[in-house]
Protein backbone atom coordinates (compact mmCIF):
# COMPACT_ATOMS: atom_id res chain seq x y z
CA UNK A 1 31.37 -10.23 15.82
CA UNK A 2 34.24 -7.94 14.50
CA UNK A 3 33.20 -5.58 11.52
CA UNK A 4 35.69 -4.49 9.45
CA UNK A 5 36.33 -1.57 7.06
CA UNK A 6 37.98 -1.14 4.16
CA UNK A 7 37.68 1.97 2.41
CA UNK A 8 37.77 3.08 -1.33
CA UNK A 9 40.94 4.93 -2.70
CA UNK A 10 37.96 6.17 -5.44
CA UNK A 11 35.52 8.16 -4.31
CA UNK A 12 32.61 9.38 -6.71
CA UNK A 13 31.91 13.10 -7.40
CA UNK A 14 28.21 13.27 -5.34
CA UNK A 15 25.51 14.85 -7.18
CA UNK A 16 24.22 18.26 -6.26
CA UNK A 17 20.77 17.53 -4.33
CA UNK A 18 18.84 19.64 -6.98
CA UNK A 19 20.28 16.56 -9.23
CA UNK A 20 18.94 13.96 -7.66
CA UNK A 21 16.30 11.19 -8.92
CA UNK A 22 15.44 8.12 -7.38
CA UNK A 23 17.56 5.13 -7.10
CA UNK A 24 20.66 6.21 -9.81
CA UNK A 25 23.22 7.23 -7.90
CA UNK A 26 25.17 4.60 -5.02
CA UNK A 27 27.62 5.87 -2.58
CA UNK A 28 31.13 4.44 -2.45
CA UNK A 29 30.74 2.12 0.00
CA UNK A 30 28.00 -0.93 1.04
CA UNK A 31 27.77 -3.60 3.60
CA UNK A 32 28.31 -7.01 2.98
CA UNK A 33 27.70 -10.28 5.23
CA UNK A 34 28.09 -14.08 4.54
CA UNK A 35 26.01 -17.14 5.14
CA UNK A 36 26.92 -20.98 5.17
CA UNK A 37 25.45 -23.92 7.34
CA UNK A 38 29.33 -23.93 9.14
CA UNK A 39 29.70 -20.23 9.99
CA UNK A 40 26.39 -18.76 10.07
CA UNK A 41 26.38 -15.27 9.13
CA UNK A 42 29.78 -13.99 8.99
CA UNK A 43 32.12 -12.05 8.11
CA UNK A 44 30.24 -8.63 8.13
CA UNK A 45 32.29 -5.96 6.56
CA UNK A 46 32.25 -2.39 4.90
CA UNK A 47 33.93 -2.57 1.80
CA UNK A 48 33.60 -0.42 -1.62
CA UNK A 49 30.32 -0.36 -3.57
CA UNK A 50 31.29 -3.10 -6.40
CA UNK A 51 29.47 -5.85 -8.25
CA UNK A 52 28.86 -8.94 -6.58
CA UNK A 53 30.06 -12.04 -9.14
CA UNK A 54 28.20 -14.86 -9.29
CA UNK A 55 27.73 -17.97 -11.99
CA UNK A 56 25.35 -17.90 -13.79
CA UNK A 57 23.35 -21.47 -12.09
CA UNK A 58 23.53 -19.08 -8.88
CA UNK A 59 19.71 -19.99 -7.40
CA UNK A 60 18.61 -16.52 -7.11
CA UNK A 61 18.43 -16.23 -10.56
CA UNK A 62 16.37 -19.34 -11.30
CA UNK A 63 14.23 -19.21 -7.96
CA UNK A 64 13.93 -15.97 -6.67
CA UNK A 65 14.91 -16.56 -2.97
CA UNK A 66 15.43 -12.80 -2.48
CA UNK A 67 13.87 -10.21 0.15
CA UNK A 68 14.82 -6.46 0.85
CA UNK A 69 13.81 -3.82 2.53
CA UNK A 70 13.23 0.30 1.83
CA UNK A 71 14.12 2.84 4.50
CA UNK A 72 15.99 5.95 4.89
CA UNK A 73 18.42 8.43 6.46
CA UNK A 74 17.43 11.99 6.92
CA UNK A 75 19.79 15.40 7.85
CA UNK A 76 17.86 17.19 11.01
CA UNK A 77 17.37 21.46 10.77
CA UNK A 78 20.78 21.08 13.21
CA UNK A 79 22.68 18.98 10.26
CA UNK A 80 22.39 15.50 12.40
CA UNK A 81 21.11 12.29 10.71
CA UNK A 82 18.50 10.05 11.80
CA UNK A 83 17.04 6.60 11.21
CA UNK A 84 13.00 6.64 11.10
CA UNK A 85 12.35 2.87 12.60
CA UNK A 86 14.66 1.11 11.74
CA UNK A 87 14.19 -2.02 14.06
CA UNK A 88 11.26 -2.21 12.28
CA UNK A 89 12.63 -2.72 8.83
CA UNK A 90 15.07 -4.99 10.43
CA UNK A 91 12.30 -7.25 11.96
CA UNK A 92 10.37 -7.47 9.21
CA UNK A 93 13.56 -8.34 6.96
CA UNK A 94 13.51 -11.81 9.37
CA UNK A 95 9.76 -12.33 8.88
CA UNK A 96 10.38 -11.83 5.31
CA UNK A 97 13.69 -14.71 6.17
CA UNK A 98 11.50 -17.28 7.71
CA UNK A 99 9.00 -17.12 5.21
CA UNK A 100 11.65 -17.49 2.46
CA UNK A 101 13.13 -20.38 3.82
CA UNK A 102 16.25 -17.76 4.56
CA UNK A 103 18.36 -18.04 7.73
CA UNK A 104 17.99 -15.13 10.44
CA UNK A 105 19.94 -12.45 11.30
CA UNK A 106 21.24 -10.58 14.00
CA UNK A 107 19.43 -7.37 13.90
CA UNK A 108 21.40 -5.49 16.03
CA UNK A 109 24.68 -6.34 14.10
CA UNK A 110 22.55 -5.23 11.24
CA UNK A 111 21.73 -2.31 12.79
CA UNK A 112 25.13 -1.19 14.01
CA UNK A 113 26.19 -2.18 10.16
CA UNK A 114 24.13 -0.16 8.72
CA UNK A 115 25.10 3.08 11.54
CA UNK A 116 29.01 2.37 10.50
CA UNK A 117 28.41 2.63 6.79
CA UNK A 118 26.26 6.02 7.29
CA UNK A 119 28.84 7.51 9.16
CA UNK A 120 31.33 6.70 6.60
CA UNK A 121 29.31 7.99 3.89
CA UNK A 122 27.72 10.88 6.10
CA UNK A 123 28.96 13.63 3.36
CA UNK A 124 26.34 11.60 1.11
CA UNK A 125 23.19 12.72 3.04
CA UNK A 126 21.64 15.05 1.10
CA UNK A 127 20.66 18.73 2.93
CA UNK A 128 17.84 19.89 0.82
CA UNK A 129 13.99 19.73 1.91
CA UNK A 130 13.06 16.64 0.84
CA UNK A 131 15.73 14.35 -0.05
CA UNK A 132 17.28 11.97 1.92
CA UNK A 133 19.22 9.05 1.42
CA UNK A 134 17.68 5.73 0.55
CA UNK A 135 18.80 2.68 2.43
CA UNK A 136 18.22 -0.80 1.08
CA UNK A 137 19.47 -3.93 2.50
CA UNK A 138 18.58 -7.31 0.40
CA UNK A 139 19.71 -11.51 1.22
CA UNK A 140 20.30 -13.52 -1.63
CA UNK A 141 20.76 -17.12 -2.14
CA UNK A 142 23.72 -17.69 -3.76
CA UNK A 143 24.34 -21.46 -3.97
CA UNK A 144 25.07 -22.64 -8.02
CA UNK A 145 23.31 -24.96 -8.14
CA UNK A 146 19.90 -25.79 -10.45
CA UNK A 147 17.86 -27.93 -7.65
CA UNK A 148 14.56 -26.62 -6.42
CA UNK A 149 15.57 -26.33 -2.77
CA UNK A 150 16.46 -23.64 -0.11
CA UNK A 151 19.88 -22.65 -1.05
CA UNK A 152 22.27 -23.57 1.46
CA UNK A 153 24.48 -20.11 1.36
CA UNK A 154 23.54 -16.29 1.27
CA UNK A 155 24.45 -12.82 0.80
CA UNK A 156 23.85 -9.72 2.85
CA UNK A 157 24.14 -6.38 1.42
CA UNK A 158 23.13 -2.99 2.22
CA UNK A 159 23.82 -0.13 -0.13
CA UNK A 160 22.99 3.77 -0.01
CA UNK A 161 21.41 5.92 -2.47
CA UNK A 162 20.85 9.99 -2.39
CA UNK A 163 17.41 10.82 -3.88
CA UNK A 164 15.63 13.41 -4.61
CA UNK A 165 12.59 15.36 -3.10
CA UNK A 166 9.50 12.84 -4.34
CA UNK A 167 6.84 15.71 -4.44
CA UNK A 168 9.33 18.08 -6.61
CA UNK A 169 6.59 19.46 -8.59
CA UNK A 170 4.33 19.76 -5.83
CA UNK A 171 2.24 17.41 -3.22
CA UNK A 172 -0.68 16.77 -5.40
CA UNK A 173 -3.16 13.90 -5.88
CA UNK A 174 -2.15 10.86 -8.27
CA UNK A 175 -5.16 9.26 -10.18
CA UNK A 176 -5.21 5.51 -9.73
CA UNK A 177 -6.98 2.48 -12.05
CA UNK A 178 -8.19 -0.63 -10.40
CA UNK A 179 -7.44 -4.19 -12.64
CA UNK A 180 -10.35 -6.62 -13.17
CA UNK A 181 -7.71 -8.84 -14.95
CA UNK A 182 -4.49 -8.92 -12.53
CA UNK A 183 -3.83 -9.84 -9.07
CA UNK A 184 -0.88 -9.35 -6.98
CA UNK A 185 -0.91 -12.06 -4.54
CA UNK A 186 -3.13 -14.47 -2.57
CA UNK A 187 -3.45 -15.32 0.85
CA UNK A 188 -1.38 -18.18 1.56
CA UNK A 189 1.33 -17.08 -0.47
CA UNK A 190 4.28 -14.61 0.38
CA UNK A 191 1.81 -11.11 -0.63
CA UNK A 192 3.04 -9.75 2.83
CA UNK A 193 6.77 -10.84 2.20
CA UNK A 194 8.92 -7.77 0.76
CA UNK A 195 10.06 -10.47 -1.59
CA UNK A 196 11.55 -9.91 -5.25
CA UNK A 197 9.02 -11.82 -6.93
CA UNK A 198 5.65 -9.67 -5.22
CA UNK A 199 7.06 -6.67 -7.69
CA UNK A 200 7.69 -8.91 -10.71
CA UNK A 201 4.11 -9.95 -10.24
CA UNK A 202 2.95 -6.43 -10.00
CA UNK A 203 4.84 -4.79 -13.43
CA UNK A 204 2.37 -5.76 -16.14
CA UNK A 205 -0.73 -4.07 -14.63
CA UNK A 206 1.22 -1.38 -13.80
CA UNK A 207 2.32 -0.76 -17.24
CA UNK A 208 -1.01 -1.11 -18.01
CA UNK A 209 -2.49 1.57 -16.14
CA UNK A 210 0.39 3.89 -17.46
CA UNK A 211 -0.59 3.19 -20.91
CA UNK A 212 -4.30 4.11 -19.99
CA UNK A 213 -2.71 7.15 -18.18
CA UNK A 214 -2.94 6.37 -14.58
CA UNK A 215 -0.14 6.59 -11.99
CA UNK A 216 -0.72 3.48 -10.14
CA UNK A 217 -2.53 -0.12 -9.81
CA UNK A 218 -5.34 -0.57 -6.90
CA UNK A 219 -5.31 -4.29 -6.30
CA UNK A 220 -8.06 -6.20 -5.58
CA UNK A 221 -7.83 -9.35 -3.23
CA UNK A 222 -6.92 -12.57 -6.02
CA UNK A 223 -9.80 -15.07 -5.05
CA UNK A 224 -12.90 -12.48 -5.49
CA UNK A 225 -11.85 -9.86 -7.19
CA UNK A 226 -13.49 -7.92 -4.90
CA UNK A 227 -11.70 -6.32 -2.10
CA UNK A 228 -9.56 -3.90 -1.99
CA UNK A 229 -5.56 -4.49 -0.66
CA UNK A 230 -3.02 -2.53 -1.96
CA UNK A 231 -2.31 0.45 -4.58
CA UNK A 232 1.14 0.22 -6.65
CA UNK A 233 3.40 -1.09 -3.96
CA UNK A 234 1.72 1.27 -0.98
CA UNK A 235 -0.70 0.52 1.31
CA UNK A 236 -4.31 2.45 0.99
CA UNK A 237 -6.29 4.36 3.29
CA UNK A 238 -9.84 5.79 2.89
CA UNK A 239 -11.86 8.74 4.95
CA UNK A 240 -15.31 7.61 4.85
CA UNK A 241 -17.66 9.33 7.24
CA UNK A 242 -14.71 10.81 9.29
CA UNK A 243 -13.33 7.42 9.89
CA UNK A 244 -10.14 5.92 8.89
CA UNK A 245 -10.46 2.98 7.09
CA UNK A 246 -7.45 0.73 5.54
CA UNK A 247 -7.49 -3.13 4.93
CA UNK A 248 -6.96 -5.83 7.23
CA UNK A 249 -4.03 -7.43 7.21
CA UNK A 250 -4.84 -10.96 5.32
CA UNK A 251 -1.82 -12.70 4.65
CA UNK A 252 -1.57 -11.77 1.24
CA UNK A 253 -1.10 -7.18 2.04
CA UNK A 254 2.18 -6.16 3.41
CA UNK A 255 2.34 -4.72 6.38
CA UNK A 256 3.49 -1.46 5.95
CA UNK A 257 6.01 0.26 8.47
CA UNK A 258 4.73 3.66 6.99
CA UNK A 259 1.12 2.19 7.34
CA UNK A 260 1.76 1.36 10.88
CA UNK A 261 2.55 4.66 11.55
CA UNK A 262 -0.32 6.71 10.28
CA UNK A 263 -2.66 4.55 11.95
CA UNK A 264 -0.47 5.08 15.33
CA UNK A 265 -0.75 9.01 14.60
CA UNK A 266 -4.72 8.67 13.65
CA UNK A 267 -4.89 6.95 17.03
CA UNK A 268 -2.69 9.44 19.12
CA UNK A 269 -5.06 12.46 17.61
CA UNK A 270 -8.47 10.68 18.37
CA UNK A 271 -9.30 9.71 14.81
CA UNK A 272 -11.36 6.48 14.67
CA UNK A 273 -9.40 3.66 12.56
CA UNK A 274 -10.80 0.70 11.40
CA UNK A 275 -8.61 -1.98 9.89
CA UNK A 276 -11.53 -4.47 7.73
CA UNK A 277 -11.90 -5.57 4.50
CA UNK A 278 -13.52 -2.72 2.00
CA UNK A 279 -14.81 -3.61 -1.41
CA UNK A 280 -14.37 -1.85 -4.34
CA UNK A 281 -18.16 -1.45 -4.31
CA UNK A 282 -18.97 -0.05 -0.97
CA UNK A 283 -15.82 2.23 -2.15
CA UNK A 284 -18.33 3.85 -5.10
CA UNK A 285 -21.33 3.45 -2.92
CA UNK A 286 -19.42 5.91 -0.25
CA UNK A 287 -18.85 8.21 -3.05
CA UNK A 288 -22.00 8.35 -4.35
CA UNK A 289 -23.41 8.77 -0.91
CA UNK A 290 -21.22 11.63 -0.38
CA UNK A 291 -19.10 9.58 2.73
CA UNK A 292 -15.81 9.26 0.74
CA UNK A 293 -13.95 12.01 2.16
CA UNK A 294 -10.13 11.09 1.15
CA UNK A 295 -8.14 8.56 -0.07
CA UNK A 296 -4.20 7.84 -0.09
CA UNK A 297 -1.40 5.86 -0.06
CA UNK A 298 1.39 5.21 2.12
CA UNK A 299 5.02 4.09 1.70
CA UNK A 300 8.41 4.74 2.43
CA UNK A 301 9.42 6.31 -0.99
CA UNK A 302 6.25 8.72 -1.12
CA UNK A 303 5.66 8.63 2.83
CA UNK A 304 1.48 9.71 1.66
CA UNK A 305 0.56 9.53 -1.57
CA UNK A 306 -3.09 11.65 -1.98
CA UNK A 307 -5.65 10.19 -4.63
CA UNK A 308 -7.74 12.45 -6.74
CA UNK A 309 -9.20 9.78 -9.34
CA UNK A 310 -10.32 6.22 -9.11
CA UNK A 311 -11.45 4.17 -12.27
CA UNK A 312 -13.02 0.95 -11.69
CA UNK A 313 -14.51 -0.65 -15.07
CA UNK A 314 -15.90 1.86 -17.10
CA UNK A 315 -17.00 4.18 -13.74
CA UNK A 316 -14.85 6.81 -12.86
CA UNK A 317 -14.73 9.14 -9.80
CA UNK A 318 -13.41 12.37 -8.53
CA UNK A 319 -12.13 12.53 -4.15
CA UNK A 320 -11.85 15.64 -2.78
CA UNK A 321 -12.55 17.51 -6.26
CA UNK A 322 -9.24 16.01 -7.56
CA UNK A 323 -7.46 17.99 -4.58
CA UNK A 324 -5.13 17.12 -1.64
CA UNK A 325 -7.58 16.69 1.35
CA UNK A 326 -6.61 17.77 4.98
CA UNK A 327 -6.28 14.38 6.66
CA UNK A 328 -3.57 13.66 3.73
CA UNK A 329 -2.15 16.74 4.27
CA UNK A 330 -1.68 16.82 8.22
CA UNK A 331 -0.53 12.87 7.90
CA UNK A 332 2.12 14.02 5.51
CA UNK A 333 3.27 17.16 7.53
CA UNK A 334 3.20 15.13 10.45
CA UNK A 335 4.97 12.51 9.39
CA UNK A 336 7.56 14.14 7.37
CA UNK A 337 8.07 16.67 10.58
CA UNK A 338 9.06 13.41 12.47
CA UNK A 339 11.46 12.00 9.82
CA UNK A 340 13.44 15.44 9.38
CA UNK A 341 13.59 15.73 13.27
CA UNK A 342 11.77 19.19 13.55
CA UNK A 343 9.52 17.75 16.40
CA UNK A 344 9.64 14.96 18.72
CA UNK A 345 9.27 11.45 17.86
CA UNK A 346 7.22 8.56 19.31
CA UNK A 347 9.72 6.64 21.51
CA UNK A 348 11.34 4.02 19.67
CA UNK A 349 10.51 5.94 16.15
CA UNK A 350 14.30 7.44 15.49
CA UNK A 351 17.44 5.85 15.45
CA UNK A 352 19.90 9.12 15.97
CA UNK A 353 23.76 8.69 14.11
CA UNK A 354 26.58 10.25 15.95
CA UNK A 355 29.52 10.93 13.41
């Protein structure tokens, strides 16, 4: 399948990297791809960053038959740009498909998309320790039409955004409040589906624990109430008794590309991993018992995410005497060391860009 380019005769003054936020600022250019029962996916193309117009019956908007994905480019110590796993994100973009009633994909066209639009917006990497450029490719249904039904037709975009260092103001612990009231999804539902309507579900708790002055939600599983699954939009990890411990995946916890890694790493060095389900209460009980060594979060926008503070009802506790631990630490460096190409990668990790 032929892509095709057509380039902007406006390009955007770029930010200087000591500028940059997260998720403000688009490059000129995106990648755009077509679905109808005659053609299949077609037409894939490179065209300039622009809105997409759609009616207003258009059945993403009513039904939210919408999934994405979160990964990123990064600019090497020799000023090349990589791809951390991005198969990965691509394969778990068609999961998120079937599951959404949402035709499949070609990954590799995807792939090779996605490689053509970097190299034509190269100059938008950004050099600085830290920042990279955000890469997010989303389907939508776009059929107009007001029926509860898969929609017959779809669109394919991927579009690039520069951001900023996450840990600007330092790599230090976040303090986290776990909801009694709120749950994020169920098994049996879409909870491991990187679909829109997961992060609609999760904003009200979260602006909760913001009010209350915590930086993210920990969810609890939605039929107990009792064991732990995700924090904010991360996946969690605990050090208890020198052992890695992170939930199982249940159906209703997404399975986390970043997640996937640290447990590979924890592996690789010898550090026992056990993927079960943890309750909030044997959480406190480790605590108390002096076992709870760490705690953190993983994603792609954070990479790990350290937690200092934990409030569950009206108990509160301290990790790590509110500090970064070393497993956190050496996760982070390790990771980060692999994503910014300073040391070798597990095969099959990094996706190297030739411009």
């Amino acid at each position: 399948m032929n892509l095709s380019i057509t380039k902007t005769d406006r390009l955007k003054a770029r930010p200087k990297d000591t500028e940059l936020g997260f998720g403000t600022v688009f490059t000129d250019h995106m990648f755009n791809m077509d679905y109808n029962p005659d053609k299949g996916w077609h037409n894939p193309r490179i065209e300039p960053y622009q809105p997409i117009h759609m009616e207003p019956s258009t059945m993403v908007l009513h039904y939210g038959q919408a999934i994405f994905e979160g990964l990123k480019a990064f600019r090497t110590p020799e000023n090349q740009i990589q791809l951390f796993r991005p198969r990965d994100n691509f394969k778990r973009l068609n999961l998120s498909a079937r599951t959404m009633c949402i035709p499949e994909f070609d990954e590799e066209l995807a792939l090779e998309g996605l490689k053509q639009l970097i190299r034509l917006e190269k100059d938008w990497v950004p050099k600085a320790l830290g920042t990279s450029l955000y890469i997010r490719p989303t389907i939508i249904a776009t059929d107009p039409f007001l029926g509860v039904r898969a929609s017959h037709t779809y669109r394919f975009f991927i579009i690039l955004s520069p951001v900023g260092a996450y840990y600007a103001e330092g790599f230090n612990p976040v303090k986290i409040w776990v909801t009694k009231d709120h749950v994020r999804a169920v098994r049996g539902g879409v909870g491991f589906v990187k679909t829109a309507g997961n992060y609609a579900a999760s904003l009200f708790a979260g602006e909760e624990a913001h009010k209350n002055g915590y930086t993210q939600v920990l969810w609890l599983d939605g039929v107990e109430l009792k064991y732990i699954e995700e924090v904010g939009s991360m996946n969690i990890f605990f050090v208890i008794g020198n052992e890695l411990v992170t939930p199982a995946l249940n159906g209703s916890i997404l399975s986390g590309i970043t997640r996937d890694s640290v447990i590979a790493m924890a592996k690789k060095q010898n550090m026992p991993v056990n993927e079960r389900r943890i309750s909030i209460e044997e959480l406190f009980d480790a605590h108390a018992a002096g076992t709870l060594q760490e705690a953190f979060g993983s994603g792609t926008a954070a990479v790990i995410s350290p937690v200092g503070l934990i409030k569950y009802d009206k108990k509160v506790i301290e990790i790590g005497d509110g500090k970064v631990g070393p497993i956190a630490n050496r996760f982070f460096k390790d990771l980060t060391d692999i994503q910014y190409g300073k040391v070798d990668a597990p095969k099959g990790w990094i996706e190297k860009i030739t411009v």
